[in-house]
Protein backbone atom coordinates (compact mmCIF):
# COMPACT_ATOMS: atom_id res chain seq x y z
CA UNK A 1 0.00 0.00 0.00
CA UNK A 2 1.32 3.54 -0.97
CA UNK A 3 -0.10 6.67 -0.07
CA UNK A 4 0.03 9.62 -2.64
CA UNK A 5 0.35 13.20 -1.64
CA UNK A 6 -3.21 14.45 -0.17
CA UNK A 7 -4.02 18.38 -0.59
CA UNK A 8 -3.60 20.58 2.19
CA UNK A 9 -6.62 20.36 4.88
CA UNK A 10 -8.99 23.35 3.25
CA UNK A 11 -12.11 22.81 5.89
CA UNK A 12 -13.36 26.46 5.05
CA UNK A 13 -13.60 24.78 1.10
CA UNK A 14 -15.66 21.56 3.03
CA UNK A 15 -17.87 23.49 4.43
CA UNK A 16 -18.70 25.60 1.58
CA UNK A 17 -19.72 22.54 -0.28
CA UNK A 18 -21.40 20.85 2.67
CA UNK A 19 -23.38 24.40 2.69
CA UNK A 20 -23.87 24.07 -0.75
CA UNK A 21 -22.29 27.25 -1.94
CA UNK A 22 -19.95 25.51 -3.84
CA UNK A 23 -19.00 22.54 -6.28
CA UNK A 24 -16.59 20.52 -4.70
CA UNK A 25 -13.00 21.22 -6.42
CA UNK A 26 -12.25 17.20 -5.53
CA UNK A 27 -13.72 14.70 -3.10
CA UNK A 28 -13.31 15.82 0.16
CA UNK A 29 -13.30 13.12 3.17
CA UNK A 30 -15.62 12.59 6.27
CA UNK A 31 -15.41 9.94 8.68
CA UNK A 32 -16.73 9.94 12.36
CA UNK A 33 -14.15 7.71 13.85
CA UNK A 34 -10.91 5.99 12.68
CA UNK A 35 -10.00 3.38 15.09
CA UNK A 36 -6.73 3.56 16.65
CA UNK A 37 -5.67 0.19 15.31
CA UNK A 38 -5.91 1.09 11.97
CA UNK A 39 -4.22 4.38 12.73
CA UNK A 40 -0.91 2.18 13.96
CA UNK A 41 -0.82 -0.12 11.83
CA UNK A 42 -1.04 2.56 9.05
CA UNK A 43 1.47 4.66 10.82
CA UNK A 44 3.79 2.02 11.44
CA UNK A 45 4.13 0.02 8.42
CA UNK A 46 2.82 2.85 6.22
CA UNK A 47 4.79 6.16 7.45
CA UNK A 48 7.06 4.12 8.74
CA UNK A 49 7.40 5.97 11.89
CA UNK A 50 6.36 4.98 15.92
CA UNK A 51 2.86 4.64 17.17
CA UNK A 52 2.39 7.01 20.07
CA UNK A 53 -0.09 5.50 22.86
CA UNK A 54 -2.12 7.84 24.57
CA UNK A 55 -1.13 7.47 28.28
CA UNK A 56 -0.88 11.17 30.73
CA UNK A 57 2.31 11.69 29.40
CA UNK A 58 1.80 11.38 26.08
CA UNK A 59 -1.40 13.55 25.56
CA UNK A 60 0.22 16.27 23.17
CA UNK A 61 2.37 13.96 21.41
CA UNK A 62 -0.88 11.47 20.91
CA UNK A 63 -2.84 14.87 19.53
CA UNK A 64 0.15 15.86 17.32
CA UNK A 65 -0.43 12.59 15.92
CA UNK A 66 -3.66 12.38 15.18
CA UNK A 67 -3.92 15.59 13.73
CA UNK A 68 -1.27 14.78 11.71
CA UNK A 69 -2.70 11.39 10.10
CA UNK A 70 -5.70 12.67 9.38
CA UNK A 71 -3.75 16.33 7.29
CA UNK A 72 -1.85 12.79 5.88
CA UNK A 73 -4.92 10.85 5.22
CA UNK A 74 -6.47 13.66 3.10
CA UNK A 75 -8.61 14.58 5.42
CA UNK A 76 -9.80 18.80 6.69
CA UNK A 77 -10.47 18.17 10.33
CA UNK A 78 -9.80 15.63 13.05
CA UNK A 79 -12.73 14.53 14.85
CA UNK A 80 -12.58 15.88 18.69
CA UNK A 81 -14.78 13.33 20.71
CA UNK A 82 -15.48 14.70 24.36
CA UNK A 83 -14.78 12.90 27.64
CA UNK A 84 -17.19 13.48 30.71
CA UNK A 85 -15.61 13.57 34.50
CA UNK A 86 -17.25 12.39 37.59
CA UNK A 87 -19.48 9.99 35.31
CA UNK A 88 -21.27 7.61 37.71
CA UNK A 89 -20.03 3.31 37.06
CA UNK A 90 -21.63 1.60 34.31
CA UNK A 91 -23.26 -1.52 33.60
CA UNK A 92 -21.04 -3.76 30.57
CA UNK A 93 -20.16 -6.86 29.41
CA UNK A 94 -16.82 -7.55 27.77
CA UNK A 95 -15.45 -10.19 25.18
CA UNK A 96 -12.83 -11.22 23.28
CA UNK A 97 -11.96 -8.78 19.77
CA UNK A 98 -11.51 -11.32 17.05
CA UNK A 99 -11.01 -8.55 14.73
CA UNK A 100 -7.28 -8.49 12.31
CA UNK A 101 -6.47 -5.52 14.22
CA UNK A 102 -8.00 -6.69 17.46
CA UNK A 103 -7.59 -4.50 20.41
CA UNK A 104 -7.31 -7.41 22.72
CA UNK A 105 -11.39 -6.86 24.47
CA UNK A 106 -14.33 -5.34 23.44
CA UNK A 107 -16.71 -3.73 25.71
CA UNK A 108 -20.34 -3.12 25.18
CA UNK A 109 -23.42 -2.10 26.98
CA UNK A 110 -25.87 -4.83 28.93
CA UNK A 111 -28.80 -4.14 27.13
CA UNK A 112 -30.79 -5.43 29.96
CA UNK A 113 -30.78 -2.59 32.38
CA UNK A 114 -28.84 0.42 32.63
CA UNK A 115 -28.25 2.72 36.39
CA UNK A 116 -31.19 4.06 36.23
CA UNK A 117 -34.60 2.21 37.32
CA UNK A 118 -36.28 4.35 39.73
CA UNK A 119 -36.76 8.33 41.04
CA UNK A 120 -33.64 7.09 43.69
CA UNK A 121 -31.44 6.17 41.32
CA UNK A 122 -31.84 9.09 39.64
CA UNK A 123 -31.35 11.53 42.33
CA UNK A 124 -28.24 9.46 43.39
CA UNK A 125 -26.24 11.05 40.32
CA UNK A 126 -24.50 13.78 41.11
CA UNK A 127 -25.64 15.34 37.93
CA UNK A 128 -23.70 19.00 39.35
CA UNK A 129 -20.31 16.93 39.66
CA UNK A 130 -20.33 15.84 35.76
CA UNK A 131 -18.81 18.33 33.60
CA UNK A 132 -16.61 17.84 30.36
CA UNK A 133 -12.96 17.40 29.78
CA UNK A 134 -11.30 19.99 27.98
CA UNK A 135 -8.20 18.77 28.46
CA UNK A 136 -8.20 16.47 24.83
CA UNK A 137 -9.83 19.46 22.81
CA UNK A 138 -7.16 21.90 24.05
CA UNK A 139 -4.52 19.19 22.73
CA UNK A 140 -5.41 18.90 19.56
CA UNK A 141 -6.65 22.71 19.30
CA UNK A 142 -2.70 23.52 19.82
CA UNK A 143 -2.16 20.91 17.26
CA UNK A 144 -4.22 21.48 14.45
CA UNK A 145 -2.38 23.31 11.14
CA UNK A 146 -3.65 25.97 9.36
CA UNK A 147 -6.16 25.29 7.17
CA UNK A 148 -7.49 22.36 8.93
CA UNK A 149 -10.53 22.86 11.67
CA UNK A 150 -11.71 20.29 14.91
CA UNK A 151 -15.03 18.71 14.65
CA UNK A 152 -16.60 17.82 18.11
CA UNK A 153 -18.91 15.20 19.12
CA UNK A 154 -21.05 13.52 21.38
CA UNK A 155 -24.06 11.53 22.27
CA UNK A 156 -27.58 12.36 23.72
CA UNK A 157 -29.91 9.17 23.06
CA UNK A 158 -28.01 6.91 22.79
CA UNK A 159 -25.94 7.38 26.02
CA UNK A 160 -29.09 7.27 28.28
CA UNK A 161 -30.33 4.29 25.65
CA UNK A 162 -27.45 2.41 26.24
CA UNK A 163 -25.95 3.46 29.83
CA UNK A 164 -28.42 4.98 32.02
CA UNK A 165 -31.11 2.89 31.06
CA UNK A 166 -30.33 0.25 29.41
CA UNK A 167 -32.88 -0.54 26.16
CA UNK A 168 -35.20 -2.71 27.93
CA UNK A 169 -35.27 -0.83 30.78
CA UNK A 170 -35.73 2.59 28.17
CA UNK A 171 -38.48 0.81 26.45
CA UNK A 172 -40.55 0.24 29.12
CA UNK A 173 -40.27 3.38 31.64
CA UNK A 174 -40.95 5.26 28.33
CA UNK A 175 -44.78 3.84 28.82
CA UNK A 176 -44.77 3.43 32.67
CA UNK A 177 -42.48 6.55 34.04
CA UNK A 178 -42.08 8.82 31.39
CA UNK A 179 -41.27 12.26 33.86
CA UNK A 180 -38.43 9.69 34.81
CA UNK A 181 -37.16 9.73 31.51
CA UNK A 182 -37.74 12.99 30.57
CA UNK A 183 -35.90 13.62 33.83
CA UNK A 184 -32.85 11.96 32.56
CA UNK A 185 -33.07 13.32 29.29
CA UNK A 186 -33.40 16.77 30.40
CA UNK A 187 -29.98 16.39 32.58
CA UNK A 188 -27.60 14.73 30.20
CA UNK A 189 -28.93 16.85 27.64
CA UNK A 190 -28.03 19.74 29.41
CA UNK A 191 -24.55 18.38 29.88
CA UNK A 192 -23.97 17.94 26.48
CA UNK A 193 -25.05 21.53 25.62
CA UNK A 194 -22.83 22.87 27.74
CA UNK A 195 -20.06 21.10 26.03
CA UNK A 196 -21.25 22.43 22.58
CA UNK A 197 -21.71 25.79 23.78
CA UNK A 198 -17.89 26.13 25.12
CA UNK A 199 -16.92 24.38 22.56
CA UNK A 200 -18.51 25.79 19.37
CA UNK A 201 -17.06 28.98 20.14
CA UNK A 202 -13.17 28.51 19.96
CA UNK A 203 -12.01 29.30 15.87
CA UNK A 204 -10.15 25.94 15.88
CA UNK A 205 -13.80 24.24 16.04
CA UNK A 206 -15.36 24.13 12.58
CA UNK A 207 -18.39 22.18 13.16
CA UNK A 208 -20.98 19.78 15.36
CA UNK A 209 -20.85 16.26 14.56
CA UNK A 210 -23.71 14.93 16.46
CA UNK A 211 -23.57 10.96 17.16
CA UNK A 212 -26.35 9.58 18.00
CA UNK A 213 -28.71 6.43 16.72
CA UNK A 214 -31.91 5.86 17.02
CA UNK A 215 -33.26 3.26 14.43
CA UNK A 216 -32.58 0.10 13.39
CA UNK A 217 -33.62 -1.70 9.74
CA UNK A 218 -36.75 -0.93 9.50
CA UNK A 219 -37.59 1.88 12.04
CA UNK A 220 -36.87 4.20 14.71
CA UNK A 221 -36.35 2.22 17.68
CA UNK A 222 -38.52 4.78 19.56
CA UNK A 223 -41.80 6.21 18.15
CA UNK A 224 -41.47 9.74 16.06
CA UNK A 225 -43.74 11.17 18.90
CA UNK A 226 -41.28 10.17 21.35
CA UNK A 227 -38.12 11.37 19.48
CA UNK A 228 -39.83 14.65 19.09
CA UNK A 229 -40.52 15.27 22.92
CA UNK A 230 -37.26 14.00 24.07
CA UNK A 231 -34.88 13.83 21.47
CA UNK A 232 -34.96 16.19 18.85
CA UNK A 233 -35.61 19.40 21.12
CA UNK A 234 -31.89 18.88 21.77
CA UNK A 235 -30.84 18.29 18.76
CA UNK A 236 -32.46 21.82 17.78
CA UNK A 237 -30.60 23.59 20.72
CA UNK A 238 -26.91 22.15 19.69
CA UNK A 239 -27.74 22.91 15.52
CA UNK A 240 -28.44 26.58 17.06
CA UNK A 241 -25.41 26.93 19.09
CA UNK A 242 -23.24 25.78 15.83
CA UNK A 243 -25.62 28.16 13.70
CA UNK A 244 -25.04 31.23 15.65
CA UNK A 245 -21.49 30.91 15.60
CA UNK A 246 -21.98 30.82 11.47
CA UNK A 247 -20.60 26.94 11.81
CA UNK A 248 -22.01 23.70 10.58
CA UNK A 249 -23.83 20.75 12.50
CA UNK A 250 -23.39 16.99 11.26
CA UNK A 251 -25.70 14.39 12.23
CA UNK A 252 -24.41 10.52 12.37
CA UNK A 253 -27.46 7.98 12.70
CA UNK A 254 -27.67 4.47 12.49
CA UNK A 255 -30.45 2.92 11.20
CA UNK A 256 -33.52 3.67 9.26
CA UNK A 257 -34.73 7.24 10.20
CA UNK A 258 -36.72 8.46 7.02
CA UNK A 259 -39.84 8.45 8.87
CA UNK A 260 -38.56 11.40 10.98
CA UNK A 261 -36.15 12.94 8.10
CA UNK A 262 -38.16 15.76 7.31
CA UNK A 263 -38.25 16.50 11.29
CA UNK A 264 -34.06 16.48 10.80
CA UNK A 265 -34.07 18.62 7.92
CA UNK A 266 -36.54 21.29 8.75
CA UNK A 267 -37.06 21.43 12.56
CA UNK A 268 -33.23 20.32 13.81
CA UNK A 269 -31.79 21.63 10.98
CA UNK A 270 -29.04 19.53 10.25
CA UNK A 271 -26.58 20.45 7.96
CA UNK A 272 -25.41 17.16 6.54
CA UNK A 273 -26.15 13.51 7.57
CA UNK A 274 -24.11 10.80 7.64
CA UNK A 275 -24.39 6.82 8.12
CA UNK A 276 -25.56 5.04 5.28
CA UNK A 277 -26.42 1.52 4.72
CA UNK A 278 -27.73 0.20 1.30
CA UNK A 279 -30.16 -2.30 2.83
CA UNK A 280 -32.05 1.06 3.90
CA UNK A 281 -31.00 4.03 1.25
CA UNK A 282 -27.95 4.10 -1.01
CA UNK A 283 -26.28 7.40 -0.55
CA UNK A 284 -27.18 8.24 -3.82
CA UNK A 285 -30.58 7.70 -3.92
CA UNK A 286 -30.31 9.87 -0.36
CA UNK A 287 -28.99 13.03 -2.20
CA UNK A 288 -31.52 12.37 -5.14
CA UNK A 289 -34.29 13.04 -2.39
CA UNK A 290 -33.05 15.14 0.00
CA UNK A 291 -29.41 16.92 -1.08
CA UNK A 292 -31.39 20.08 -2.44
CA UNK A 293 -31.46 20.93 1.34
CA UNK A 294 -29.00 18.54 3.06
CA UNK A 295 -25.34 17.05 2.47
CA UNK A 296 -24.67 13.20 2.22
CA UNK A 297 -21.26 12.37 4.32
CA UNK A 298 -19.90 8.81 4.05
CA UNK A 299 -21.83 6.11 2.15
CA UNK A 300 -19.46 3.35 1.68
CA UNK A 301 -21.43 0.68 2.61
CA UNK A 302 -19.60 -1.25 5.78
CA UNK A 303 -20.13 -4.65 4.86
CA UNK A 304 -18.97 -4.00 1.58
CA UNK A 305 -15.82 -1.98 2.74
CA UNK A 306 -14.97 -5.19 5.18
CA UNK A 307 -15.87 -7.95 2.58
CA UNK A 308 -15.70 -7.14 -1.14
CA UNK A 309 -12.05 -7.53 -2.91
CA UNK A 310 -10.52 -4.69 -3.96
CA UNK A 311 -11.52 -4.62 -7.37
CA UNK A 312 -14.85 -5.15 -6.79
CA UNK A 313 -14.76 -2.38 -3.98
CA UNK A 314 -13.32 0.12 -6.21
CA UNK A 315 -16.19 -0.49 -8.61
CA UNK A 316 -18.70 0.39 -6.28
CA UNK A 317 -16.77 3.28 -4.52
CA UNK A 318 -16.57 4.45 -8.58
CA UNK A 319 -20.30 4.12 -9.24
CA UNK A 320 -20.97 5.93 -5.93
CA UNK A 321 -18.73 8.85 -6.69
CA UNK A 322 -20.54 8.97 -10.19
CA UNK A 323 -23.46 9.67 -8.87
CA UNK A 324 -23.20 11.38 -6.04
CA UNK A 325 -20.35 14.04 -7.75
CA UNK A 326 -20.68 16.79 -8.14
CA UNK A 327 -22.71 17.13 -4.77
CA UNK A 328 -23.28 18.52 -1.30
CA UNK A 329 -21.57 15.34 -0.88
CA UNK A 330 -17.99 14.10 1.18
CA UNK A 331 -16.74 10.55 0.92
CA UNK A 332 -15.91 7.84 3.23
CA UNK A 333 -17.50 4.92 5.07
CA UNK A 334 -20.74 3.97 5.88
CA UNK A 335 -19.68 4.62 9.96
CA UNK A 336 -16.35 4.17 10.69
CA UNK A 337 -13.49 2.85 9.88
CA UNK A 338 -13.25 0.08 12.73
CA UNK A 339 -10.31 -2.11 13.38
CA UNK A 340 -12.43 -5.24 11.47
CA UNK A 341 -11.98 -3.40 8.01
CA UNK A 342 -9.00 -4.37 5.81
CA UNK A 343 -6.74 -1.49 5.61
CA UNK A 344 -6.07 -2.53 1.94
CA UNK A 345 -10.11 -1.58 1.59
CA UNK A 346 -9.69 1.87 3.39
CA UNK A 347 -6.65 3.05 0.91
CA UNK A 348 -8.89 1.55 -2.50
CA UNK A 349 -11.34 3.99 -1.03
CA UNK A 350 -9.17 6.85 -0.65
CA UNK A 351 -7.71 6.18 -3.94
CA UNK A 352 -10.80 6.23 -5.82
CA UNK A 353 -11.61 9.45 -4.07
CA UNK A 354 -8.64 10.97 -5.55
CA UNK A 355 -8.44 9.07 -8.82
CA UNK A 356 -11.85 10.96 -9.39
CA UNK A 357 -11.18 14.26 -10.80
CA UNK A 358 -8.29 13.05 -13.03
């Protein structure tokens, strides 16, 4: 694998086409995570050069880094995801990562039941304690070149979906306790506007990237009604805060939202959305609806980035690029590029992208 020389990070040209007050000069890059495994191997026996973990130390040098692979990659921003102190302990469940690039354990969330059951575990949060850490932001704000911009990101739903509640427990306080819930949501969400509203404001911050899911392959795992009571009044406050700052706000969602995509576009009002999986909408046929008034990030689909061969990959990254060029429209994978895709597959896909204009 070779890399070839990307352009210099140009976010204020990204934005402009994300905006849609410009045709895209090339195809510009978006991804809302790039595992650390594929960043070392890549930076090991790619650049050639050491892998730098991130201990207490090493928290410059690890933001030097990563700013720097992604300027390297071809990318116009690193992503900036936020850390919360004086969290309360979590429910998980761990288990062995079987992926190439395995990072020894995985950890996910016991879907059964999160922290949060009744009014007393509720009020045993110290909810005044939690705040964010700027400590990672300010790294890579002293890091970032000229040209390139931090994008920042959290989670609303799907941390009280996943952690406080757990889905079962979600599912069914939604119908039997729902101040409860609105309780929590009205808390966290709180915590993660004051992130976004700190946040938003410093120049080396270019834009919102909003992570959150809420459907699954057929649906919204909650009802519309619900999303719009809980959910998507948030969502509305952290598009402002990136709005009145004359920045951008980027929504990542899982699953099949359509039924509540016209609630994205014209209440939130998102700026571009990103996730895309074919078995719901092929980016394409995304941006033939809705890019008049939205941009399409990503849109390599993820099983087809982790399984296809490379030749057959590149076709398909091709026929996307043909028809989603010249667009409101940025490149790259259907999620993320975890530590289960080839690497080979990640550099096809960056090599199509700039194999395109020539």
């Amino acid at each position: 694998m070779k890399t070839q020389p990307a352009a210099e990070p140009n976010f204020a040209e990204l934005e402009a086409v994300i905006k849609g007050e410009r045709k895209p000069s090339r195809v510009y890059l978006v991804e809302l995570g790039i595992d650390d495994e594929v960043k070392r191997s890549i930076i090991e026996n790619v650049f050639h050069e050491q892998w730098v973990p991130l201990t207490d130390q090493t928290r410059a040098r690890y933001a030097r880094q990563a700013v720097d692979f992604h300027a390297r990659m071809g990318y116009d921003y690193a992503m900036a995801w936020v850390e919360f102190e004086n969290m309360p302990q979590f429910n998980a469940r761990t288990a062995a990562d079987t992926a190439e690039l395995s990072r020894g354990e995985r950890r996910w969330v016991d879907e059964g039941g999160g922290i949060v059951k009744n009014w007393g575990d509720f009020e045993k949060i110290h909810w005044d304690e939690i705040h964010a850490d700027f400590g990672w932001l300010d790294a890579l704000r002293q890091a970032a070149p000229d040209g390139m911009k931090l994008v920042v990101g959290t989670t609303v739903f799907e941390m009280i979906l996943e952690w406080f509640f757990g889905y079962e427990d979600l599912f069914i306080l939604s119908v039997d306790n729902p101040k409860l819930v609105e309780a929590v949501f009205k808390s966290w969400g709180q915590k993660v506007f004051e992130f976004y509203e700190q946040a938003i404001q410093y120049p080396e911050v270019g834009a919102i990237f909003h992570a959150d899911d809420l459907g699954f392959k057929t649906a919204t795992m909650m009802s519309p009604e619900f999303l719009r009571k809980n959910v998507f009044p948030w969502f509305r406050k952290y598009a402002a805060l990136a709005h009145e700052q004359g920045k951008t706000y980027w929504y990542h969602c899982c699953g099949n939202v359509l039924n509540v995509m016209e609630d994205l576009i014209e209440d939130v009002k998102i700026d571009a959305f990103h996730s895309f999986q074919d078995v719901i909408i092929p980016v394409a046929d995304f941006l033939d609806r809705y890019g008049d008034r939205v941009a399409a990030l990503g849109g390599v689909d993820m099983d087809k980035l982790a399984r296809m061969e490379e030749d057959e990959l590149r076709a398909y990254v091709r026929g996307i690029l043909d028809r989603c060029m010249p667009a409101r429209f940025a490149l790259g994978s259907g999620n993320t590029i975890a530590n289960y895709i080839p690497v080979r597959n990640y550099f096809a896909m960056l090599d199509e992208a700039r194999r395109w204009a020539d």
